[in-house]
Protein backbone atom coordinates (compact mmCIF):
# COMPACT_ATOMS: atom_id res chain seq x y z
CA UNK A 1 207.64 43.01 -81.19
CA UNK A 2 205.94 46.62 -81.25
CA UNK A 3 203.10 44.84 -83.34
CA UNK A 4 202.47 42.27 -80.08
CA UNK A 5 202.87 45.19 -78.19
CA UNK A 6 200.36 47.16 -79.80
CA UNK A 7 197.53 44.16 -80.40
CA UNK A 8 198.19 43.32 -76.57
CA UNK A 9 197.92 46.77 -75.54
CA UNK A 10 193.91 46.78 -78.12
CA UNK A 11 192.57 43.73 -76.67
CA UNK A 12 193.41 44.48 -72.96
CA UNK A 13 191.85 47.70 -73.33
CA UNK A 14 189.00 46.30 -75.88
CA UNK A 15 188.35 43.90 -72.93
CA UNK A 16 188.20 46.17 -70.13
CA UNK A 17 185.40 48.79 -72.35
CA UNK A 18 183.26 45.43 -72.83
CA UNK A 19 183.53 44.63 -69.16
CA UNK A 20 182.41 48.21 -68.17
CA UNK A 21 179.68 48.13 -70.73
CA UNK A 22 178.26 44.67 -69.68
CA UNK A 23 178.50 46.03 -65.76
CA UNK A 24 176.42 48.94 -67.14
CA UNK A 25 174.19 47.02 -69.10
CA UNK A 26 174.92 48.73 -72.47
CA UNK A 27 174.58 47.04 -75.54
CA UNK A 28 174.89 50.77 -77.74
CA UNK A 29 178.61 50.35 -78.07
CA UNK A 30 178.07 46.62 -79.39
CA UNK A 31 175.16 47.30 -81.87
CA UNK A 32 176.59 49.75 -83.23
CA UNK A 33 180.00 48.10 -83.89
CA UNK A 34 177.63 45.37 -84.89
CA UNK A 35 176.27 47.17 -87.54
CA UNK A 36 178.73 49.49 -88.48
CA UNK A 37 182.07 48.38 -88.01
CA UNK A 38 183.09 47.44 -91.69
CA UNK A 39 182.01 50.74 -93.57
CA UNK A 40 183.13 52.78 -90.50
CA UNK A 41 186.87 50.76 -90.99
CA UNK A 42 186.29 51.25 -94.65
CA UNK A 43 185.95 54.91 -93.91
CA UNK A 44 189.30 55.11 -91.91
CA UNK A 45 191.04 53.18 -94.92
CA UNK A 46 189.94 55.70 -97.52
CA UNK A 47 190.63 58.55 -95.45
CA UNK A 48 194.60 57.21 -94.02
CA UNK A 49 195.26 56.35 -98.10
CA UNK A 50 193.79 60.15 -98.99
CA UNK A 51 196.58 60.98 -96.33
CA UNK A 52 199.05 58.87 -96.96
CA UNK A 53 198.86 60.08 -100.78
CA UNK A 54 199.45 63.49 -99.92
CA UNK A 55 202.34 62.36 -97.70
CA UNK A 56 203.64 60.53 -100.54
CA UNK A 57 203.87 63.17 -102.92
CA UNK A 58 205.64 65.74 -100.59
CA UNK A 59 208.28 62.73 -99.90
CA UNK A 60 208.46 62.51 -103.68
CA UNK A 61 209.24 66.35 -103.81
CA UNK A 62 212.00 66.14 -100.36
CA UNK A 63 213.37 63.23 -102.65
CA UNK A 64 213.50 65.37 -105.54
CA UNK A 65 214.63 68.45 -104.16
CA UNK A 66 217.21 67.02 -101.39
CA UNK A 67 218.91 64.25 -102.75
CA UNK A 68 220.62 61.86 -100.49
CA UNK A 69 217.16 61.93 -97.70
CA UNK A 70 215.84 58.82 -97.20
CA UNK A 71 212.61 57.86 -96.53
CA UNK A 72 212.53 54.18 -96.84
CA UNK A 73 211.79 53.64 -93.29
CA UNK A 74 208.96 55.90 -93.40
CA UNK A 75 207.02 54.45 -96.56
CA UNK A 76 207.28 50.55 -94.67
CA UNK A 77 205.94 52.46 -92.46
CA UNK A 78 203.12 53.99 -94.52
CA UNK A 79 202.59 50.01 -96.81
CA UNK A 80 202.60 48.35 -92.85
CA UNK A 81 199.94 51.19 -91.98
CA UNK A 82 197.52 50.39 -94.65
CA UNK A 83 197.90 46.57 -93.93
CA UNK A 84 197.35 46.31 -90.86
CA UNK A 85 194.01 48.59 -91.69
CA UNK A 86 193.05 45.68 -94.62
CA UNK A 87 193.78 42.90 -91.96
CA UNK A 88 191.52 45.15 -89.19
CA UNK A 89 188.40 44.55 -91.59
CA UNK A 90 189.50 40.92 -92.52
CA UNK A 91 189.69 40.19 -88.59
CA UNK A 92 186.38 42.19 -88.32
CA UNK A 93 184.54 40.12 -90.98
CA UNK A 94 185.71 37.20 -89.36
CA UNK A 95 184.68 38.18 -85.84
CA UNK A 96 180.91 38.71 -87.16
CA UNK A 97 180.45 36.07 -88.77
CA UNK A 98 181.42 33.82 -85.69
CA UNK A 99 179.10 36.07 -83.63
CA UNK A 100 175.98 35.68 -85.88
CA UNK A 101 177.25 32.01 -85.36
CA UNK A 102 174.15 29.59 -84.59
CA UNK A 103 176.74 26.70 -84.80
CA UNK A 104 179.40 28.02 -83.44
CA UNK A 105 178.87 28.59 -79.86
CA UNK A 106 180.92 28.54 -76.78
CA UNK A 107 180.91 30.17 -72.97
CA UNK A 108 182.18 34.17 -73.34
CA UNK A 109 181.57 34.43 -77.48
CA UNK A 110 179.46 37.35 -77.08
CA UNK A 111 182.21 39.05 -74.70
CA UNK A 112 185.36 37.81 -76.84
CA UNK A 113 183.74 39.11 -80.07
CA UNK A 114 182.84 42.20 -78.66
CA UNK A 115 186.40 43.04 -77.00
CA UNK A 116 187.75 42.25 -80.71
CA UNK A 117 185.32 44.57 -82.63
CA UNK A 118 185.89 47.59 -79.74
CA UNK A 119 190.33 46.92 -80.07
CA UNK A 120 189.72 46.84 -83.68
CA UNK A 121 188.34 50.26 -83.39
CA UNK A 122 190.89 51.63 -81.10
CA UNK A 123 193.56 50.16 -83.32
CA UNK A 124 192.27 52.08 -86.47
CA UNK A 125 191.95 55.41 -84.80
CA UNK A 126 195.31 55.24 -83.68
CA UNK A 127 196.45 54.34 -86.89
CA UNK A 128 194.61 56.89 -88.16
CA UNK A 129 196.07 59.23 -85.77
CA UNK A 130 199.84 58.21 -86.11
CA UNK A 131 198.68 59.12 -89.82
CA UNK A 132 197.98 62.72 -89.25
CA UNK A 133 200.33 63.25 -86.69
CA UNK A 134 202.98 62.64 -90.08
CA UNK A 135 201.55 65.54 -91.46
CA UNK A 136 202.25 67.93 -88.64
CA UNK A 137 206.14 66.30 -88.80
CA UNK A 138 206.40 67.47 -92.71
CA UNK A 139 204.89 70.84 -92.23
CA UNK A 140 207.70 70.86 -89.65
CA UNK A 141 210.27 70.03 -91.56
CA UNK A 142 209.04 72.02 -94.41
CA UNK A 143 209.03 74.95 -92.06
CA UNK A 144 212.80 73.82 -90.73
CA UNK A 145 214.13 73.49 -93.99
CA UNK A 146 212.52 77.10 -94.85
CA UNK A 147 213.98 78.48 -91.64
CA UNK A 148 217.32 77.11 -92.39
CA UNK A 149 217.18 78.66 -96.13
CA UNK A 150 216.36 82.52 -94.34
CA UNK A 151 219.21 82.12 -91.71
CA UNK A 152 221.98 81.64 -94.68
């Protein structure tokens, strides 16, 4: 349900940026999705696996050091992150190819592709960002569990 949520939430607000941008008469935001939109995804992967890597290994030590935490929930969480980033570029491939389309054509493509590439954009910042903010929530608990050790 939170993934419907969250692709309902990108392409409303994908939509409404590619509205504004055709009212203004801007095609920057398009070209450059256009023409960058796969390496700059690519970029996003590489950078949320760098992360997630490091996140990984100070699980690994928590598990190590504290047995009986769990952290199963949390590394779905990290396998579902880095799919939905792999299915972001499929969809993305996808979306230009139809665009570059000369037989596929229909009334809107230009403004249905473009509302795709901008919520696939969105969506992999804020995945990127949900990414990060996991680091700040083990340097907390590092610092918790440190705390906790001083107090005794």
């Amino acid at each position: 349900m939170r993934l419907v949520k969250n692709i309902s939430f990108f392409l409303i607000i994908g939509f409404i940026i590619t509205k504004i941008c055709e009212c203004l008469k801007s095609e920057f935001l398009f070209k450059y999705l256009q023409d960058n939109i796969i390496g700059l995804l690519l970029t996003l992967l590489a950078i949320n696996t760098a992360t997630l890597g490091l996140i990984a290994s100070k699980i690994q030590d928590f598990i190590e050091k504290y047995e009986g935490m769990s952290f199963v929930k949390t590394i779905k969480e990290m396998k579902f992150s880095l799919k939905e980033q792999v299915v972001l570029i499929g969809l993305s491939i996808v979306v230009l190819i139809l665009m570059k389309s000369e037989i596929i054509n229909f009334e809107f493509k230009d403004t249905l592709c473009n509302s795709v590439l901008v919520s696939v954009l969105l969506y992999s910042v804020v995945i990127l960002y949900d990414t990060g903010k996991a680091v700040f929530v083990i340097i907390e608990l590092i610092e918790g569990i440190n705390k906790h050790k001083e107090d005794q």
